[in-house]
N, C-alpha and C. Protein backbone atom coordinates (compact mmCIF):
# COMPACT_ATOMS: atom_id res chain seq x y z
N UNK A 1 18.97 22.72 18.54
CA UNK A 1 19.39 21.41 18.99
C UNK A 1 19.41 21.41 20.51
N UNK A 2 18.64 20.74 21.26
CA UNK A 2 18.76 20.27 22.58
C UNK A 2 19.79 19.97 23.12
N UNK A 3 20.38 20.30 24.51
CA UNK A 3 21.24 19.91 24.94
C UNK A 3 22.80 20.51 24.32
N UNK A 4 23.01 21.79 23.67
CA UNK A 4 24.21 22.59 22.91
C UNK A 4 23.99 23.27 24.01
N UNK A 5 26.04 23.31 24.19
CA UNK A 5 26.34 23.91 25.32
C UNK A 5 27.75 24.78 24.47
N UNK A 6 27.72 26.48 24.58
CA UNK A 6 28.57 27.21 23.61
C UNK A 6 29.64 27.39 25.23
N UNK A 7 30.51 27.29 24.34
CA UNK A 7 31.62 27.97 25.27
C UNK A 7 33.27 28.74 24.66
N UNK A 8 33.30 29.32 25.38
CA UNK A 8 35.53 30.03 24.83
C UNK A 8 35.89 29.29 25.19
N UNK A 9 37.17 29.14 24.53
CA UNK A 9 38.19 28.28 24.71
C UNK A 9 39.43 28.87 24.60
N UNK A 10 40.05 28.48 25.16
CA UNK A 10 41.76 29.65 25.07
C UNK A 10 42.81 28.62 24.30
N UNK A 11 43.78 29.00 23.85
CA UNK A 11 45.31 28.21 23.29
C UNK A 11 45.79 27.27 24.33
N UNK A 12 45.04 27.00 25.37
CA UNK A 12 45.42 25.67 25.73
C UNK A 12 44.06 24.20 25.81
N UNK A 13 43.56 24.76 25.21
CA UNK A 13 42.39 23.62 24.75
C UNK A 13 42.83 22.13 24.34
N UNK A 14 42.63 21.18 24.85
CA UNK A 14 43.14 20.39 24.93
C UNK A 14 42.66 19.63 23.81
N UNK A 15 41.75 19.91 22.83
CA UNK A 15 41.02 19.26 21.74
C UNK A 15 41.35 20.15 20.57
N UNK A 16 42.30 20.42 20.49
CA UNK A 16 42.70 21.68 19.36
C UNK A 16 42.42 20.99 18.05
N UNK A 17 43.00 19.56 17.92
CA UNK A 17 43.13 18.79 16.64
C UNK A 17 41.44 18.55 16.36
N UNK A 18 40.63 18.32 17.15
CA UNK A 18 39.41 18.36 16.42
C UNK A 18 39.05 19.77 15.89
N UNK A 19 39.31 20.92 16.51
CA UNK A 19 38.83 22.30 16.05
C UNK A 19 39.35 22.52 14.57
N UNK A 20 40.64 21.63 14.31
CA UNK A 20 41.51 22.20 13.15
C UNK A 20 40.70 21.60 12.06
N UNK A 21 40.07 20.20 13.01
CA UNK A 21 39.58 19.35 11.71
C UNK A 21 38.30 19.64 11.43
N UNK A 22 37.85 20.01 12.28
CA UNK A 22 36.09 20.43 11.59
C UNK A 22 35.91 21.89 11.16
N UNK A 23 36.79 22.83 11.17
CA UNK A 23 37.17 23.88 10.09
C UNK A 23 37.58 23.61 9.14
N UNK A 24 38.56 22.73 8.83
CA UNK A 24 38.74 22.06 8.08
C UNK A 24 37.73 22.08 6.90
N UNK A 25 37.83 20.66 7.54
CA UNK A 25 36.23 19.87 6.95
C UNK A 25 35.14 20.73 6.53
N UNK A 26 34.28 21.44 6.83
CA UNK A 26 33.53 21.94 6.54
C UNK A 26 33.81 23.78 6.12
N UNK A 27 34.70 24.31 6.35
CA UNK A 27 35.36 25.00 5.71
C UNK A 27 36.30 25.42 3.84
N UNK A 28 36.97 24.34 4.15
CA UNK A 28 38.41 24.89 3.41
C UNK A 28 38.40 23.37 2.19
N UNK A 29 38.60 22.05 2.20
CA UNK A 29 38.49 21.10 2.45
C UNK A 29 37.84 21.28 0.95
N UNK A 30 36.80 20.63 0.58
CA UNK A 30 36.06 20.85 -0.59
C UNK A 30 36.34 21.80 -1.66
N UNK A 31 37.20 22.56 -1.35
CA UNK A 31 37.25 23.93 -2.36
C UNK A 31 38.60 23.90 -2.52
N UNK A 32 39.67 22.40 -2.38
CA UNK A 32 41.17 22.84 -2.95
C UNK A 32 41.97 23.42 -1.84
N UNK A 33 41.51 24.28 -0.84
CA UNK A 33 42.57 24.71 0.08
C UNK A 33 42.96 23.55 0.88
N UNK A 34 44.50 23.75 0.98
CA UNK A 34 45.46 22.46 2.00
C UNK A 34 45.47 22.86 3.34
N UNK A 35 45.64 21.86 3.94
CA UNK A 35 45.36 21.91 5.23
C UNK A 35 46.33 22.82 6.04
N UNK A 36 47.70 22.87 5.37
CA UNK A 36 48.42 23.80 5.99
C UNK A 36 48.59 25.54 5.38
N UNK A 37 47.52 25.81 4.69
CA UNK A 37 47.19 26.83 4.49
C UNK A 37 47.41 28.12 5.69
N UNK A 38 47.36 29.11 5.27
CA UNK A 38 47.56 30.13 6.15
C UNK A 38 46.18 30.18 7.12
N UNK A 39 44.96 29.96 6.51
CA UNK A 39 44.06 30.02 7.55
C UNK A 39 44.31 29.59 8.95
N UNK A 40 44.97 28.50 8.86
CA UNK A 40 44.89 28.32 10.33
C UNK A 40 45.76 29.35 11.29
N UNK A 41 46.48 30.30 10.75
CA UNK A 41 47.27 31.33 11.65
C UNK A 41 46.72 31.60 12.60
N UNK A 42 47.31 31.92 13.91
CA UNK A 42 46.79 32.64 15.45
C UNK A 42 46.23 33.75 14.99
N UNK A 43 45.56 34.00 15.53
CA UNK A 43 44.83 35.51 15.26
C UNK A 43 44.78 36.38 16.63
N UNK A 44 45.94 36.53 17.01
CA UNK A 44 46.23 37.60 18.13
C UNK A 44 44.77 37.89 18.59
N UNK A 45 44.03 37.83 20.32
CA UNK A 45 43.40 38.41 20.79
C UNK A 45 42.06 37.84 20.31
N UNK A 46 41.36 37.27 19.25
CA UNK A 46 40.41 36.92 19.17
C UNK A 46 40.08 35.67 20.14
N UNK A 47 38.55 35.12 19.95
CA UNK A 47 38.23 34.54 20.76
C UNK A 47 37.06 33.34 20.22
N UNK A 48 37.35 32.33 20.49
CA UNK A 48 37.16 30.88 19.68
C UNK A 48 36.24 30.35 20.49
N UNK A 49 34.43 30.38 20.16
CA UNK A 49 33.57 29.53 20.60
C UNK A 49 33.60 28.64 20.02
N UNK A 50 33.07 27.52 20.95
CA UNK A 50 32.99 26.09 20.24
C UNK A 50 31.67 25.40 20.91
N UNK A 51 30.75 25.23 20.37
CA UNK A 51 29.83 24.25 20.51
C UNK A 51 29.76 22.85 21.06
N UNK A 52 28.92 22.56 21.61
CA UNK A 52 29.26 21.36 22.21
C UNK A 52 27.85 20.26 22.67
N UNK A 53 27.78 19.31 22.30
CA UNK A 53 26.51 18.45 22.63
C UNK A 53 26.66 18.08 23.86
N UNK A 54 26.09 17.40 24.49
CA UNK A 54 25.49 17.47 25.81
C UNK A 54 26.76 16.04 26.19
N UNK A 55 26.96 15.02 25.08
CA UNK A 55 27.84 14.35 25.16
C UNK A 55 28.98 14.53 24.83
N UNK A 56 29.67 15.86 24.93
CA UNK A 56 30.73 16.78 24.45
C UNK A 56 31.46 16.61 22.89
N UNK A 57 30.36 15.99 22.48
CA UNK A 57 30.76 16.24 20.84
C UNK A 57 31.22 17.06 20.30
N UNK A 58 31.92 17.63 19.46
CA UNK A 58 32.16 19.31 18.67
C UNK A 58 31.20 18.93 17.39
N UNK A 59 30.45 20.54 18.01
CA UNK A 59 29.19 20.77 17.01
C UNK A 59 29.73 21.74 15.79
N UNK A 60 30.57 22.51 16.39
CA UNK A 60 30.63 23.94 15.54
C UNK A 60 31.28 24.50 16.18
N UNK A 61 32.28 25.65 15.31
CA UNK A 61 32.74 26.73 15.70
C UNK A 61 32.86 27.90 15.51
N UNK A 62 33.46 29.10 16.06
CA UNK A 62 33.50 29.99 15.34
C UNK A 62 34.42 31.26 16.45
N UNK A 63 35.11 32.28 15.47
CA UNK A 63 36.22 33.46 16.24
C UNK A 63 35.71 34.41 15.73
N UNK A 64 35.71 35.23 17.22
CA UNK A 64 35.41 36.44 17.62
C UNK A 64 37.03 37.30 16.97
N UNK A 65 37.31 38.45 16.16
CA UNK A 65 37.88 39.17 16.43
C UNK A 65 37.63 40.39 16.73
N UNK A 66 39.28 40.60 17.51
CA UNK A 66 38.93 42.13 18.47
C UNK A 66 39.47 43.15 17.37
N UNK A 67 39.12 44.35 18.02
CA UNK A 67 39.22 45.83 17.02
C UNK A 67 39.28 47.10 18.10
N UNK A 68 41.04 46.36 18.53
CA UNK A 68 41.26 47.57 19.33
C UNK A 68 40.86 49.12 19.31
N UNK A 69 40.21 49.73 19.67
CA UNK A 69 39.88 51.27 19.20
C UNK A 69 38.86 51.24 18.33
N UNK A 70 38.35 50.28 18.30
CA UNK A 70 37.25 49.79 17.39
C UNK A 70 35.65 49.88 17.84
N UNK A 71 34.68 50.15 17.38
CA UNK A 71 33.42 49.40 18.63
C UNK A 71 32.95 48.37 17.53
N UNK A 72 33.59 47.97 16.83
CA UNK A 72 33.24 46.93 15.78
C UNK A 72 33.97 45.96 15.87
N UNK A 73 33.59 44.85 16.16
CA UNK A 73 34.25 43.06 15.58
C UNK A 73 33.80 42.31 14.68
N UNK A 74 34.44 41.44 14.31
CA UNK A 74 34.45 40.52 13.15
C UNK A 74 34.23 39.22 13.26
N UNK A 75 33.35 38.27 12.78
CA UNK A 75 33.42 36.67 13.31
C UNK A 75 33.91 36.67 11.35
N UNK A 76 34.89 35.63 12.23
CA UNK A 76 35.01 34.54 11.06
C UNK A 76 35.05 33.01 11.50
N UNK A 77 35.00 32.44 9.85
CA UNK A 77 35.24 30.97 10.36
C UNK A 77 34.09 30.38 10.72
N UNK A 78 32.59 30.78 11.09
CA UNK A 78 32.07 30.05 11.69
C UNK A 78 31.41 28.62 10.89
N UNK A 79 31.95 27.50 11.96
CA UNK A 79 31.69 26.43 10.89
C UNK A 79 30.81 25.27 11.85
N UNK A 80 30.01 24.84 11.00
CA UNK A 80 29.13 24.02 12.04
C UNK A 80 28.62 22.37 11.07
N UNK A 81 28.83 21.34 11.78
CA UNK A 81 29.09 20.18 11.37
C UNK A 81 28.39 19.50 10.25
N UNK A 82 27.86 19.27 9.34
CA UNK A 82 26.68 19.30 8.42
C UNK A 82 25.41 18.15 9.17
N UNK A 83 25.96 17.34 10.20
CA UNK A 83 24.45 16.80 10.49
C UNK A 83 23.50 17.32 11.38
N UNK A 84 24.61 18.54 11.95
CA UNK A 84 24.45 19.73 12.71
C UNK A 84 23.69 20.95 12.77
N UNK A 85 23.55 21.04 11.30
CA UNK A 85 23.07 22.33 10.37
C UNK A 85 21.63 21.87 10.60
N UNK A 86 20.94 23.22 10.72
CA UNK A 86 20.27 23.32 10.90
C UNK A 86 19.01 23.50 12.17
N UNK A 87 19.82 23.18 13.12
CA UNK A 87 19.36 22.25 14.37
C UNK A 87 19.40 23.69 15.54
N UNK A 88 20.03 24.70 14.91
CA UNK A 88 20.14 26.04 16.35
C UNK A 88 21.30 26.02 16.53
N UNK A 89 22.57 24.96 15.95
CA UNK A 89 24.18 25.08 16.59
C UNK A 89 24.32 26.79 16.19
N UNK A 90 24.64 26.84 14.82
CA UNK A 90 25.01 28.02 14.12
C UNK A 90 24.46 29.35 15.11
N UNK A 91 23.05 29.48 15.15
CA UNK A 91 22.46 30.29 15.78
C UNK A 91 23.08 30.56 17.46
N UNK A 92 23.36 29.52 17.88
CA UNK A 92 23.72 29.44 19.52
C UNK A 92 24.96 29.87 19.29
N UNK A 93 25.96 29.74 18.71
CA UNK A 93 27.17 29.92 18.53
C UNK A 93 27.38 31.29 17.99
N UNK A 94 26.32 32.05 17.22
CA UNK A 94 26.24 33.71 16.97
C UNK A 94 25.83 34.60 17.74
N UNK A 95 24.95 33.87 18.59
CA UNK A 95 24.89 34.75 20.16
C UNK A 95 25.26 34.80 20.88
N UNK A 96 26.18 33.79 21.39
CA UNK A 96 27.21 33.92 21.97
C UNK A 96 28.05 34.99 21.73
N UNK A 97 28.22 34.86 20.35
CA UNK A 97 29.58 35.94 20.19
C UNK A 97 28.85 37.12 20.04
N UNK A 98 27.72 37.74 19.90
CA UNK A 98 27.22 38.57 20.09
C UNK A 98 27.47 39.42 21.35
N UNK A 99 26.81 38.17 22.31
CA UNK A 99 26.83 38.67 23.50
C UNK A 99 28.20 39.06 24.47
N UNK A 100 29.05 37.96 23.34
CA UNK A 100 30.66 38.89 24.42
C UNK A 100 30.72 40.23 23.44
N UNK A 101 30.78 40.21 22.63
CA UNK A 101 31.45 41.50 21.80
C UNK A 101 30.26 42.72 22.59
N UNK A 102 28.68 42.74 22.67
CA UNK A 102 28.11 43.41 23.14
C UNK A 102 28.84 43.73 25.03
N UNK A 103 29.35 42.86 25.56
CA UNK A 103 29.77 43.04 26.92
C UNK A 103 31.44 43.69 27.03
N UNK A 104 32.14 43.47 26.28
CA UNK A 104 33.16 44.61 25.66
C UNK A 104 32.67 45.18 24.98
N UNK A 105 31.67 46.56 24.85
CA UNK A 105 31.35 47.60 24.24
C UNK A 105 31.25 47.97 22.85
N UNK A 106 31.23 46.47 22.17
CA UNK A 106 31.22 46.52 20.68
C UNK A 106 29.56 47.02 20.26
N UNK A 107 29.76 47.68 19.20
CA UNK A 107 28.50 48.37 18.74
C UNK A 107 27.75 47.28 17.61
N UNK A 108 28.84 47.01 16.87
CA UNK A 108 28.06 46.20 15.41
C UNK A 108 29.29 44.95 15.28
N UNK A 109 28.61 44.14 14.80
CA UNK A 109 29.80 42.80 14.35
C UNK A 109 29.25 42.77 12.79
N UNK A 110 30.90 42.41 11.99
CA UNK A 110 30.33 42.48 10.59
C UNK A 110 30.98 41.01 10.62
N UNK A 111 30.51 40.27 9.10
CA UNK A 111 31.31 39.75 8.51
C UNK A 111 31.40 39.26 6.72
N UNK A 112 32.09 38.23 6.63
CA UNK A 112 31.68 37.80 5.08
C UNK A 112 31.34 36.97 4.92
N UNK A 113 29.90 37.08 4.33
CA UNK A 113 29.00 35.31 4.43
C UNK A 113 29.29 34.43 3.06
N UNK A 114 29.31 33.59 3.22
CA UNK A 114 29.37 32.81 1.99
C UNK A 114 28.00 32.92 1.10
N UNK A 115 27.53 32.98 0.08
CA UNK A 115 26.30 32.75 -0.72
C UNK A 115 25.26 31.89 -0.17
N UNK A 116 26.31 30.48 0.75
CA UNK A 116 24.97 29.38 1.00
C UNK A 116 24.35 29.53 2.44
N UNK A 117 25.26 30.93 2.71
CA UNK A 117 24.54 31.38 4.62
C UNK A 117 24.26 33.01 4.56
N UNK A 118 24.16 33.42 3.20
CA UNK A 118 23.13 34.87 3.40
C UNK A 118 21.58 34.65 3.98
N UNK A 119 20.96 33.55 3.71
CA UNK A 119 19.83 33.48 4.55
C UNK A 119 20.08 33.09 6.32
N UNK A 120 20.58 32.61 6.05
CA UNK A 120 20.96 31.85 7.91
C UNK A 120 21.46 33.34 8.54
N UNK A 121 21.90 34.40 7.86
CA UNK A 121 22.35 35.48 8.27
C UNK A 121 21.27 36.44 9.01
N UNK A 122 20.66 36.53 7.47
CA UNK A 122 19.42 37.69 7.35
C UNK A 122 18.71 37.39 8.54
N UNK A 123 18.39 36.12 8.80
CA UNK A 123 17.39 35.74 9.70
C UNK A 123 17.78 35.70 11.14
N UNK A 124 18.97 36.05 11.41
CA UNK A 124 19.77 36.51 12.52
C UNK A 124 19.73 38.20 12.81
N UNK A 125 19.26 38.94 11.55
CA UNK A 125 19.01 40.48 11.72
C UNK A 125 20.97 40.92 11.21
N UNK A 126 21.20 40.12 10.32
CA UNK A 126 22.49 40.47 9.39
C UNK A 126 22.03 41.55 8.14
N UNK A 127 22.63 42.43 7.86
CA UNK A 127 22.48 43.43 6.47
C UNK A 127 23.20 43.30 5.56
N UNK A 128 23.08 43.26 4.40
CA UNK A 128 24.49 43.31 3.23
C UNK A 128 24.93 44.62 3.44
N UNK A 129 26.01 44.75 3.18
CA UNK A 129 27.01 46.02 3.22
C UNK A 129 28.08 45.85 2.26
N UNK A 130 27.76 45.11 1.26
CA UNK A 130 28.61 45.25 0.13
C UNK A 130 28.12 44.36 -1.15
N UNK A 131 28.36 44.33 -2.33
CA UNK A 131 27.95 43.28 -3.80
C UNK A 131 28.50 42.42 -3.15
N UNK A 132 27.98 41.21 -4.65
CA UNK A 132 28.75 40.37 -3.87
C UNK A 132 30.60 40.06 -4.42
N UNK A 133 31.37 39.15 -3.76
CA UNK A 133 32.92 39.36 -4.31
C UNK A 133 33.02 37.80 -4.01
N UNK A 134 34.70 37.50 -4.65
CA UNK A 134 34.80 35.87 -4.79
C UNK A 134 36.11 36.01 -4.33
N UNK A 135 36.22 34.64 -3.04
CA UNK A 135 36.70 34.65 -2.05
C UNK A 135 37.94 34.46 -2.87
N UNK A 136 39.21 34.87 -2.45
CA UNK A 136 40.60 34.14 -3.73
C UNK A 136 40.98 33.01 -2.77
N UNK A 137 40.49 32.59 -1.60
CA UNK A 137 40.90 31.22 -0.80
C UNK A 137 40.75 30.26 -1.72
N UNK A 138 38.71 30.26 -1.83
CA UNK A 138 38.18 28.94 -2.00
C UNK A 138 37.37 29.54 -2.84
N UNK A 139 37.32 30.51 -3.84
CA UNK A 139 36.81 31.00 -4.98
C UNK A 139 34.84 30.77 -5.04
N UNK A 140 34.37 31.27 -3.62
CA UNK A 140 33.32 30.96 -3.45
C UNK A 140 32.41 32.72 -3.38
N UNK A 141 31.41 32.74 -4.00
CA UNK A 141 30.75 34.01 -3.76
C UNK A 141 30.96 34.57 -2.47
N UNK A 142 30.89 35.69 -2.03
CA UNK A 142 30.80 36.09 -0.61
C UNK A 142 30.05 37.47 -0.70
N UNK A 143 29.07 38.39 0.48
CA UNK A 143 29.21 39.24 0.53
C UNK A 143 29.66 39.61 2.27
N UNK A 144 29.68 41.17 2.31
CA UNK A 144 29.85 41.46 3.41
C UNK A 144 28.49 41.87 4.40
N UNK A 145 28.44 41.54 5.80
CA UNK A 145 26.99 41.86 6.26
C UNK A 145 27.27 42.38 7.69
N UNK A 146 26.53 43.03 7.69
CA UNK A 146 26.40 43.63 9.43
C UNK A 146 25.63 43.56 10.72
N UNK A 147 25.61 43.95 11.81
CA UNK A 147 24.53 43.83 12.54
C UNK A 147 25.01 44.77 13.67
N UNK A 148 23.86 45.44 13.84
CA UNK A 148 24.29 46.56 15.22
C UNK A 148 23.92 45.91 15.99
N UNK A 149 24.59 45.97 17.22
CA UNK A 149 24.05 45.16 18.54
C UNK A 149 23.37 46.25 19.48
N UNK A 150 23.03 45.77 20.07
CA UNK A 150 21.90 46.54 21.21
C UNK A 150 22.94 46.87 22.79
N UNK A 151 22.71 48.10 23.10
CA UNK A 151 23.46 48.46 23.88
C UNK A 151 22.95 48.28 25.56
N UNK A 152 23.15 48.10 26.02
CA UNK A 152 22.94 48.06 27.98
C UNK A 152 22.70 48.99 28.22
């Protein structure tokens, strides 16, 4: 998508209520989970890209977590708008977090894909690293996948 601009955002983001709602929404939302679910908990130290159209729309998002003593991080969450899909948000928003976790000395980022983004994965250079398992959130297939990052 032309004109997507990724950026961090810290706990004083002044658009928090849209972030809640398009995780939400395209997240949790469809599958029975309530909005005041535990998902939305702080997640100490991680780090929250958010997508953005050229007319500062919210495209998508997605959190980096850290792994103190770790050279491994974790994205979760990443959620990207459905008229959105398809367009490079998702993709722009995984290199990003690539590229910070690669600039703090992270070696590999894993995570757990849903069934309907093992391809959107693979084609990012993601691996399975586990069968697949069913989420007890939103009772949706998942497996686990990896990716070594490239070192400096």
């Amino acid at each position: 998508m032309q004109g997507v601009h990724v950026e961090f955002i810290g706990a004083e983001w002044e658009r928090k209520d849209d972030l809640t709602w398009l995780l939400y929404e395209v997240l949790y939302r469809d599958f029975g989970v309530s909005i005041e679910h535990d998902w939305r908990q702080e997640m100490p130290g991680s780090l929250i890209a958010v997508a953005l159209a050229g007319d500062g729309a919210l495209l998508g998002a997605a959190r980096l977590l850290p792994a103190p003593g770790d050279a491994r991080r974790q994205v979760r969450q990443l959620a990207v708008l459905p008229g959105a899909q398809s367009q490079g948000v998702g993709r722009a928003l995984m290199e990003a977090l690539e590229a910070r976790a690669a600039e703090e000395g992270a070696t590999e980022i894993w995570l757990h894909a849903r069934d309907t983004a093992f391809a959107f994965y693979e084609r990012l250079g993601y691996e399975f690293t586990s069968e697949i398992f069913v989420s007890e959130l939103t009772g949706i297939p998942h497996r686990t996948m990896r990716k070594a990052l490239a070192q400096n």
